[in-house]
C-alpha atoms as a PDB file:
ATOM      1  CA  UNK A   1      64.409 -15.105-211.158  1.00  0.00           C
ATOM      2  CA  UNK A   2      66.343 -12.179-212.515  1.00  0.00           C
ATOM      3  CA  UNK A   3      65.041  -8.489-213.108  1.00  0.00           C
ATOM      4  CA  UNK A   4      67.413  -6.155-214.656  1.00  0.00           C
ATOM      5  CA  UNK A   5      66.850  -2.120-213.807  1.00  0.00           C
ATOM      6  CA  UNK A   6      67.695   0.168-216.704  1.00  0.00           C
ATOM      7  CA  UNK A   7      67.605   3.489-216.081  1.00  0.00           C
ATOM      8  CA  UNK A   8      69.466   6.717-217.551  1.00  0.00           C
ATOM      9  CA  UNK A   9      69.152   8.699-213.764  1.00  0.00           C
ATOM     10  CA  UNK A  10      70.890   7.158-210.900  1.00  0.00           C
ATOM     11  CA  UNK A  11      67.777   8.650-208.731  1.00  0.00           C
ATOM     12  CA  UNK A  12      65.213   6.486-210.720  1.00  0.00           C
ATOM     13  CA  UNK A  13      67.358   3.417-210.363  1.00  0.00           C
ATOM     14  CA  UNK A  14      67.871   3.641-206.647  1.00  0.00           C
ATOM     15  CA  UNK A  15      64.144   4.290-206.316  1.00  0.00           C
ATOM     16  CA  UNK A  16      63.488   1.181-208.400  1.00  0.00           C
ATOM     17  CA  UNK A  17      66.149  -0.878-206.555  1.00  0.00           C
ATOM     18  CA  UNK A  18      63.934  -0.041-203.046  1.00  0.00           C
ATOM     19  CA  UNK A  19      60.752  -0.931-204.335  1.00  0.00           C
ATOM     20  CA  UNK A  20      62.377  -4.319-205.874  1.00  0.00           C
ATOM     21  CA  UNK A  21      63.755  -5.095-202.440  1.00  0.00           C
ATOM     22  CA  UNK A  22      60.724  -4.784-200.632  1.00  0.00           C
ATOM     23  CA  UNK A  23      58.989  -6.969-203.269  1.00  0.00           C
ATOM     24  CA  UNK A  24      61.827  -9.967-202.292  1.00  0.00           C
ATOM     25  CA  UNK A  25      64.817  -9.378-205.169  1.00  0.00           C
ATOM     26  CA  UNK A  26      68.177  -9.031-203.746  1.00  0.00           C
ATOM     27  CA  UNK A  27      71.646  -8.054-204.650  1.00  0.00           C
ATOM     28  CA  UNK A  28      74.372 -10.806-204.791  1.00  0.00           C
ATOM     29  CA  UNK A  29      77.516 -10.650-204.422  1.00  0.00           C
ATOM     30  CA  UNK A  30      79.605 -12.554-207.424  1.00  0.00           C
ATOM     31  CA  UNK A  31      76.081 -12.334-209.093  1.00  0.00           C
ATOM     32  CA  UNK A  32      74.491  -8.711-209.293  1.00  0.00           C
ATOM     33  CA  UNK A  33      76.800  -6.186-211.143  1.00  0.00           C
ATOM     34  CA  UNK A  34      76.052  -2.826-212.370  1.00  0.00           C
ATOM     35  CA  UNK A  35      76.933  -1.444-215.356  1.00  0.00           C
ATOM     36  CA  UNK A  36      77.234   2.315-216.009  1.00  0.00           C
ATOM     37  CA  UNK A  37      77.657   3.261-219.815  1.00  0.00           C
ATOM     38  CA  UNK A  38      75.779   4.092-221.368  1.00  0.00           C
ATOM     39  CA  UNK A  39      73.110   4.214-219.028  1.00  0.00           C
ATOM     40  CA  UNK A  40      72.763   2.346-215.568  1.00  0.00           C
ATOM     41  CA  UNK A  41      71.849  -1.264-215.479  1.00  0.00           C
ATOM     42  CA  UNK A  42      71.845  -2.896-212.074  1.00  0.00           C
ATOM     43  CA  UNK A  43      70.842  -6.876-211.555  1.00  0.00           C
ATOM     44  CA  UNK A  44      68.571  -8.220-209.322  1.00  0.00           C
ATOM     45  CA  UNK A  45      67.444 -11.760-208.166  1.00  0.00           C
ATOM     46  CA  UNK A  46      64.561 -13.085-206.578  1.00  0.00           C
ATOM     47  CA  UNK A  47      66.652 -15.600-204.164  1.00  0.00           C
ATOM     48  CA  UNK A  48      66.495 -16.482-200.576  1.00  0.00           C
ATOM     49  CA  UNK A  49      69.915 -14.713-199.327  1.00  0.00           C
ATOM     50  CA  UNK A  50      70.864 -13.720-195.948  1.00  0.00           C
ATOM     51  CA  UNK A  51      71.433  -9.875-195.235  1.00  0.00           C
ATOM     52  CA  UNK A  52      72.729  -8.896-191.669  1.00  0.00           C
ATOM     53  CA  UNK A  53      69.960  -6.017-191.117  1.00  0.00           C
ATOM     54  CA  UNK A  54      70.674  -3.324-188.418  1.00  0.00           C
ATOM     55  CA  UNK A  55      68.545  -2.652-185.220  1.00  0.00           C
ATOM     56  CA  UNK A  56      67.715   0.649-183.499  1.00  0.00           C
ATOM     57  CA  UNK A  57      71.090   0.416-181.344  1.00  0.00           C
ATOM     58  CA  UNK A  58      73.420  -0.977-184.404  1.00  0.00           C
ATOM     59  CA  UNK A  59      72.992   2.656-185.663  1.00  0.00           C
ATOM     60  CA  UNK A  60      71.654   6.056-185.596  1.00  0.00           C
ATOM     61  CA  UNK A  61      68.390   7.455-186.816  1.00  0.00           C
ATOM     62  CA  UNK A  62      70.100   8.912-189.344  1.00  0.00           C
ATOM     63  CA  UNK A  63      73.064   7.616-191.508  1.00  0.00           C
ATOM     64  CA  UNK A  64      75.494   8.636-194.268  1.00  0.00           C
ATOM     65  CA  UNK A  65      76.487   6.030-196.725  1.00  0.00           C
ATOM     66  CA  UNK A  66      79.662   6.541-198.359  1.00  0.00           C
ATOM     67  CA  UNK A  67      81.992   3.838-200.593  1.00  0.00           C
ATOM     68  CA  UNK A  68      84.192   4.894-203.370  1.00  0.00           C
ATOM     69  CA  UNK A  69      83.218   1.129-205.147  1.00  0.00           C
ATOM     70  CA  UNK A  70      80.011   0.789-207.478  1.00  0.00           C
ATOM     71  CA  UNK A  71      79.074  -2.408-205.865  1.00  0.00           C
ATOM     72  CA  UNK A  72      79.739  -1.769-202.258  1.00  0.00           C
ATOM     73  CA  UNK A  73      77.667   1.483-202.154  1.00  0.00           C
ATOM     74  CA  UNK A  74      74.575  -0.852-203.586  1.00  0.00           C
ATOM     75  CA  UNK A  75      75.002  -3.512-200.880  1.00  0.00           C
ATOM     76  CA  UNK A  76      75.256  -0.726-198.156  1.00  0.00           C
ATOM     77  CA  UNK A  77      72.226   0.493-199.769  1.00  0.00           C
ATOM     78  CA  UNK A  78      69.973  -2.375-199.691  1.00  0.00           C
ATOM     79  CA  UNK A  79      71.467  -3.193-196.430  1.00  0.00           C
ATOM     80  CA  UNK A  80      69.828  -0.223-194.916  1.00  0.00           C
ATOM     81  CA  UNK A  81      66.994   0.066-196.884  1.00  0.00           C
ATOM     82  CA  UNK A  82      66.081  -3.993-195.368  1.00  0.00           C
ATOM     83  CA  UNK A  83      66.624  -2.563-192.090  1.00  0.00           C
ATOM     84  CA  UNK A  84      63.682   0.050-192.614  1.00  0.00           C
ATOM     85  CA  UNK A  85      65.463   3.120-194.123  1.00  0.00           C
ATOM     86  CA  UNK A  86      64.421   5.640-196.523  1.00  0.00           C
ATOM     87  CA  UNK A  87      66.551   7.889-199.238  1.00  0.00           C
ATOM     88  CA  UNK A  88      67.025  11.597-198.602  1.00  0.00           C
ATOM     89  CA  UNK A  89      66.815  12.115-202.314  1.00  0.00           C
ATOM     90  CA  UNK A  90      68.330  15.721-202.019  1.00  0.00           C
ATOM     91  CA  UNK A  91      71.446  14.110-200.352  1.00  0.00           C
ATOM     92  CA  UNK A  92      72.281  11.765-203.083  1.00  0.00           C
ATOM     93  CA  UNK A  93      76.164  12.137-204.915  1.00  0.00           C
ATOM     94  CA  UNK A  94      76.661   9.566-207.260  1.00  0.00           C
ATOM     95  CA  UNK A  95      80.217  10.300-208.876  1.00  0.00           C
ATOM     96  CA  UNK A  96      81.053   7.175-211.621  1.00  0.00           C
ATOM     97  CA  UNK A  97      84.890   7.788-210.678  1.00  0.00           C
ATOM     98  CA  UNK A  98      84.760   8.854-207.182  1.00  0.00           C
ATOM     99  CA  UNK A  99      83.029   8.881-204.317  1.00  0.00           C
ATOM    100  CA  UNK A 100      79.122   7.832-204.039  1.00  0.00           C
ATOM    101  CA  UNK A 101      77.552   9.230-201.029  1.00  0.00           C
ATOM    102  CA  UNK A 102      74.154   8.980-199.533  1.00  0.00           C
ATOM    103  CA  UNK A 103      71.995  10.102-196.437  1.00  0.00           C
ATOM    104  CA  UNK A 104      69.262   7.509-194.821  1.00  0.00           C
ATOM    105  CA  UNK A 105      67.470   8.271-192.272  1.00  0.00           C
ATOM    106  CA  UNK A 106      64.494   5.746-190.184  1.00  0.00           C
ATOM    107  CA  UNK A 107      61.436   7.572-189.156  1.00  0.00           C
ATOM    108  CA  UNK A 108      60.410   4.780-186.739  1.00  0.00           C
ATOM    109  CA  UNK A 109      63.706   4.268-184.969  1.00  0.00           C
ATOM    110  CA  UNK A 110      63.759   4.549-181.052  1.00  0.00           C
ATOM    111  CA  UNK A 111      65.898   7.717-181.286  1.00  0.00           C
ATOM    112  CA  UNK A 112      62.939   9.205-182.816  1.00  0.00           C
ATOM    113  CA  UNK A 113      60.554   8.638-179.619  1.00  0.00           C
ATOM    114  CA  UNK A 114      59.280  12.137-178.351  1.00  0.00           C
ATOM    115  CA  UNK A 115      59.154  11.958-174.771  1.00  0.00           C
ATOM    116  CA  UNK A 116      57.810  14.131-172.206  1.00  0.00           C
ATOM    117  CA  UNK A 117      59.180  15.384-169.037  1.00  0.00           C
ATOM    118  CA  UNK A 118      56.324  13.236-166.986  1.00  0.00           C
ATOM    119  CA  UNK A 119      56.465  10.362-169.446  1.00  0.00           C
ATOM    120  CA  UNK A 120      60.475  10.041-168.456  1.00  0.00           C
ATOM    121  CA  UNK A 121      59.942  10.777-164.772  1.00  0.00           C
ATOM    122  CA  UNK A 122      57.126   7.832-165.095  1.00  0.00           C
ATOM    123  CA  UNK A 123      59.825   5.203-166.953  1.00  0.00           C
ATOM    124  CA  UNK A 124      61.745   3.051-164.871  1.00  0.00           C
ATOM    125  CA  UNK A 125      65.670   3.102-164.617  1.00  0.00           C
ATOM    126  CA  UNK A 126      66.106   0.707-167.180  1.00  0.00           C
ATOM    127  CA  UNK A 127      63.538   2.470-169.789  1.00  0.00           C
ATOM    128  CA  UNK A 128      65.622   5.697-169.403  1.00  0.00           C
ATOM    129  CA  UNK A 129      68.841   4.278-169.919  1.00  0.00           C
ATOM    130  CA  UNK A 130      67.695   2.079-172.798  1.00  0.00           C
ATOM    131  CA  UNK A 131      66.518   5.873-174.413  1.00  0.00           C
ATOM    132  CA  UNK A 132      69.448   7.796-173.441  1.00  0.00           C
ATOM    133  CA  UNK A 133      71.669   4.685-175.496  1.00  0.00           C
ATOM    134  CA  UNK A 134      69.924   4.944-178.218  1.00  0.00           C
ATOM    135  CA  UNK A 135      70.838   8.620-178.589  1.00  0.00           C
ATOM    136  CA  UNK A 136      73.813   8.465-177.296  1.00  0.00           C
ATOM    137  CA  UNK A 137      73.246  10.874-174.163  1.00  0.00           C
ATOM    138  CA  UNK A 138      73.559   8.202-171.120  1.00  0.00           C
ATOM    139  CA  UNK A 139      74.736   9.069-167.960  1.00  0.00           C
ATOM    140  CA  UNK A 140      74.061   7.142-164.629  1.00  0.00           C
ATOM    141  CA  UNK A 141      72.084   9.433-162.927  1.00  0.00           C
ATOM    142  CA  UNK A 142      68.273   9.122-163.771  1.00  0.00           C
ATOM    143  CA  UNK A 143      67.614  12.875-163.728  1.00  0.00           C
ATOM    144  CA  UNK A 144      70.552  13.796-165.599  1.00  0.00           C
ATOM    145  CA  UNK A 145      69.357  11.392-168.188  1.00  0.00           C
ATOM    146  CA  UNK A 146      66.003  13.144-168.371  1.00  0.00           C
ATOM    147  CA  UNK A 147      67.642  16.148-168.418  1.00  0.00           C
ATOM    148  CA  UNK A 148      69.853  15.168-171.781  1.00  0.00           C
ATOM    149  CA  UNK A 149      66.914  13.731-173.695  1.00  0.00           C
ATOM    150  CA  UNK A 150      64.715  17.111-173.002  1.00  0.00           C
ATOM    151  CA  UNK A 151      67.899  19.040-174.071  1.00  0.00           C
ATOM    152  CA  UNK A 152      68.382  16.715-177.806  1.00  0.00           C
ATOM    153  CA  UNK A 153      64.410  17.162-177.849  1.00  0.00           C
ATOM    154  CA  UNK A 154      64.725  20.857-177.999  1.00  0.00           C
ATOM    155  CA  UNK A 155      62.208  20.822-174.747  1.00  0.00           C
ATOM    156  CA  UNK A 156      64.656  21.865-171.831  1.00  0.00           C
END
């Protein structure tokens, strides 16, 4: 089935776009094109296809989208937004001739985890090093480790 966005704000359409892909329509590639004159027209389908979704240590908590191509920006886009992120509306620069550039962040990602000092002391080896991937602050001493995810929590 095929549902066809129409909208004269590139906000409204992206918003639309999210709540179409969490009710099961998709972007295809060779399929899906969107048009932008007059106003923005984006298609959708409501097929079973395959989209490689990120986990917590693909990528960050928070992630800039950037592509210079129409197209590519809206498959990065539903990409992300499949993998459980949300727009940062005030971040949004769509430019029809140059770059389009977007910031997504996920509230529930690991990175996210507030910790305290006698919750890490508490975690095993493994636990702490798992949290200090995810945000990019391992080291192989266990204490040191604590020590870096206080410091990125602002608690140190």
């Amino acid at each position: 089935m095929k549902q066809t966005i129409i909208e004269t704000n590139i906000v409204k359409l992206l918003l639309e776009m999210e709540e179409l892909i969490e009710d099961g329509y998709r972007l295809i590639p060779n399929k899906s094109y969107l048009f932008t004159y007059p106003h923005y027209s984006l298609d959708m389908f409501k097929e079973e296809y395959d989209v490689v979704t990120l986990t917590d240590e693909d990528a960050p908590p928070k992630v800039v989208i950037e592509e210079y191509d129409s197209m590519m920006f809206m498959f990065a886009v539903q990409r992300h937004i499949l993998s459980g992120y949300s727009f940062e509306m005030n971040t949004i620069n769509y430019n029809i001739v140059g770059t389009k550039r977007i910031t997504m962040f996920k509230e529930d990602h690991e990175a996210n985890v507030v910790y305290t000092r006698e919750e890490l002391e508490a975690m095993s080896y493994e636990e702490i090093k798992a949290a200090a991937k995810v945000r990019d602050c391992f080291n192989r001493g266990k204490n040191q480790m604590i020590t870096n995810i206080l410091k990125l929590q602002g608690d140190w």
